[in-house]
Protein backbone atom coordinates (compact mmCIF):
# COMPACT_ATOMS: atom_id res chain seq x y z
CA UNK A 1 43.06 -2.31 -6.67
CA UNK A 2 40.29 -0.88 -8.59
CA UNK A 3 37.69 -3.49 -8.99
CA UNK A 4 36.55 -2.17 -12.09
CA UNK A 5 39.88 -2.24 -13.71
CA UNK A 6 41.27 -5.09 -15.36
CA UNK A 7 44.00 -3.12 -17.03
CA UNK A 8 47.11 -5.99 -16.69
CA UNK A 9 49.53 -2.29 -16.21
CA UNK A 10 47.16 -1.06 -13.31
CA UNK A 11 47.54 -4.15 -11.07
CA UNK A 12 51.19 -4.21 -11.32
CA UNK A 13 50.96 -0.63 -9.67
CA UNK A 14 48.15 -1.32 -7.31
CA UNK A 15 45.54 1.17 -6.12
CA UNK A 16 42.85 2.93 -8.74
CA UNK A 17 43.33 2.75 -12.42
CA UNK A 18 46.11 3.76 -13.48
CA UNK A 19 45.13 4.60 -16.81
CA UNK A 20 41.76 7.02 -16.27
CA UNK A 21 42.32 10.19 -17.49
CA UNK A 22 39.23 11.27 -15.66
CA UNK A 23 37.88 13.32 -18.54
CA UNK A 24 35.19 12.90 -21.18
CA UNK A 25 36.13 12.12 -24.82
CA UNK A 26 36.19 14.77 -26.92
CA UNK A 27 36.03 17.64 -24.56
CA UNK A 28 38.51 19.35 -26.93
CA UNK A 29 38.26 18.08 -30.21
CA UNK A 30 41.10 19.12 -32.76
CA UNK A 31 43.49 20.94 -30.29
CA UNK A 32 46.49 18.63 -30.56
CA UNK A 33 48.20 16.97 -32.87
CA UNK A 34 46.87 13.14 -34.04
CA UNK A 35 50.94 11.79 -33.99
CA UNK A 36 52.07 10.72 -30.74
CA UNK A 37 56.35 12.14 -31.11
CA UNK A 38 59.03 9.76 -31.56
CA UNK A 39 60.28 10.77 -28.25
CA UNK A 40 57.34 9.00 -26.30
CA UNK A 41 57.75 5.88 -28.15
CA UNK A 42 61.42 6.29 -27.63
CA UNK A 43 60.93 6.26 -23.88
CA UNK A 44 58.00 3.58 -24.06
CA UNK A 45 60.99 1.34 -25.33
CA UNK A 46 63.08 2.15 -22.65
CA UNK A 47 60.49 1.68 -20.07
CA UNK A 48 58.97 -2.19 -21.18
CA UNK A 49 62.51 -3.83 -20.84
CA UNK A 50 62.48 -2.78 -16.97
CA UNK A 51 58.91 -3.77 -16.93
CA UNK A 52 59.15 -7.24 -18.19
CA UNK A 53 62.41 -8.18 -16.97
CA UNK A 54 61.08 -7.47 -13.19
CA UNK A 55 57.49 -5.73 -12.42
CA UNK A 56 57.84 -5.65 -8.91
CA UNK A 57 61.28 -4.23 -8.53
CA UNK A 58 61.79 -0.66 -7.57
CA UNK A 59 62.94 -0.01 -11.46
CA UNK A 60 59.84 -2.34 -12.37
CA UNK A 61 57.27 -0.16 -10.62
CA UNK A 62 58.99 3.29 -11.43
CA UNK A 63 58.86 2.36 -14.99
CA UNK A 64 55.01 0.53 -14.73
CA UNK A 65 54.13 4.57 -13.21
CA UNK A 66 55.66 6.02 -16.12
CA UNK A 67 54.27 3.83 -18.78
CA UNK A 68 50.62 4.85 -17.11
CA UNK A 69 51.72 8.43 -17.09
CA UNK A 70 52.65 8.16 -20.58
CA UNK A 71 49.38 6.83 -21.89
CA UNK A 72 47.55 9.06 -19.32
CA UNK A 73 49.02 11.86 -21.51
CA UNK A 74 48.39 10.53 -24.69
CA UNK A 75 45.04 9.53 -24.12
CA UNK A 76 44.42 13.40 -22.43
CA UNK A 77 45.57 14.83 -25.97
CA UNK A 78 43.16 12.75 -27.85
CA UNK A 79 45.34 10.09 -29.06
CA UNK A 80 45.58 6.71 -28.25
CA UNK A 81 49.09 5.30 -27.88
CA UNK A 82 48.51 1.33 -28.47
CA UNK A 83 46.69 2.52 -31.84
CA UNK A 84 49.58 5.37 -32.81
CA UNK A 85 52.12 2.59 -31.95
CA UNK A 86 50.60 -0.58 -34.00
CA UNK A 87 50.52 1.93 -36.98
CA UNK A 88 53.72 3.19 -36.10
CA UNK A 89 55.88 1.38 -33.82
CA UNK A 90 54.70 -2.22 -34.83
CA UNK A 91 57.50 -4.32 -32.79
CA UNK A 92 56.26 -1.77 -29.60
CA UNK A 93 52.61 -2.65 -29.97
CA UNK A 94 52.36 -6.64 -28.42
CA UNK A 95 54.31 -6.04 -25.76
CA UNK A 96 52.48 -2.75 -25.08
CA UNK A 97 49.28 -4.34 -25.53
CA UNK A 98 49.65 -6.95 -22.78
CA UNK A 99 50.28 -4.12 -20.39
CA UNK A 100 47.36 -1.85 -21.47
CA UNK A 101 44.24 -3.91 -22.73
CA UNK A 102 41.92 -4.67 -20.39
CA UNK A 103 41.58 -8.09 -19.45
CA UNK A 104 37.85 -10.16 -20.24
């Protein structure tokens, strides 16, 4: 485990952040779209159930990877899905949060 990181998500999976996309902000301003698609948050539903119901399962961990990927991709595209999903997705957002925001 990254030292560093304190991302709740991250230490479920183990090993380096999870979450870096490795890439400065802004390195592409205006080249995608600001919306994250329905699809994503579709699937980010899908994938908290098996998170919270058992983290360290097999399911538990191959959905905690995919959540990361997920926000990995987001975040690469210049959105940020905890933000698109308390404006959009409201009942998505707390339990999101928990996994995503780095602990003080």
């Amino acid at each position: 485990m990254d030292p560093a990181c304190t991302h709740p998500l991250c230490a479920l999976i183990g090993g380096t952040c999870s979450l870096a996309t490795n890439r400065s902000r802004g390195c592409r301003p205006g080249r995608w779209t600001k919306v994250t698609a329905a699809a994503v948050f579709d699937e980010v539903r899908a994938l908290l159930p098996a998170i919270e119901a058992d983290a360290r399962s097999e399911a538990g961990q191959a959905a905690a990877v995919r959540l990361a990927q997920l926000v990995r991709a987001e975040a690469r595209e210049e959105r940020n899905l905890l933000a698109q999903a308390r404006d959009d997705e409201p009942e998505l957002a707390e339990p999101l949060a928990r996994l995503v925001v780095r602990r003080r």
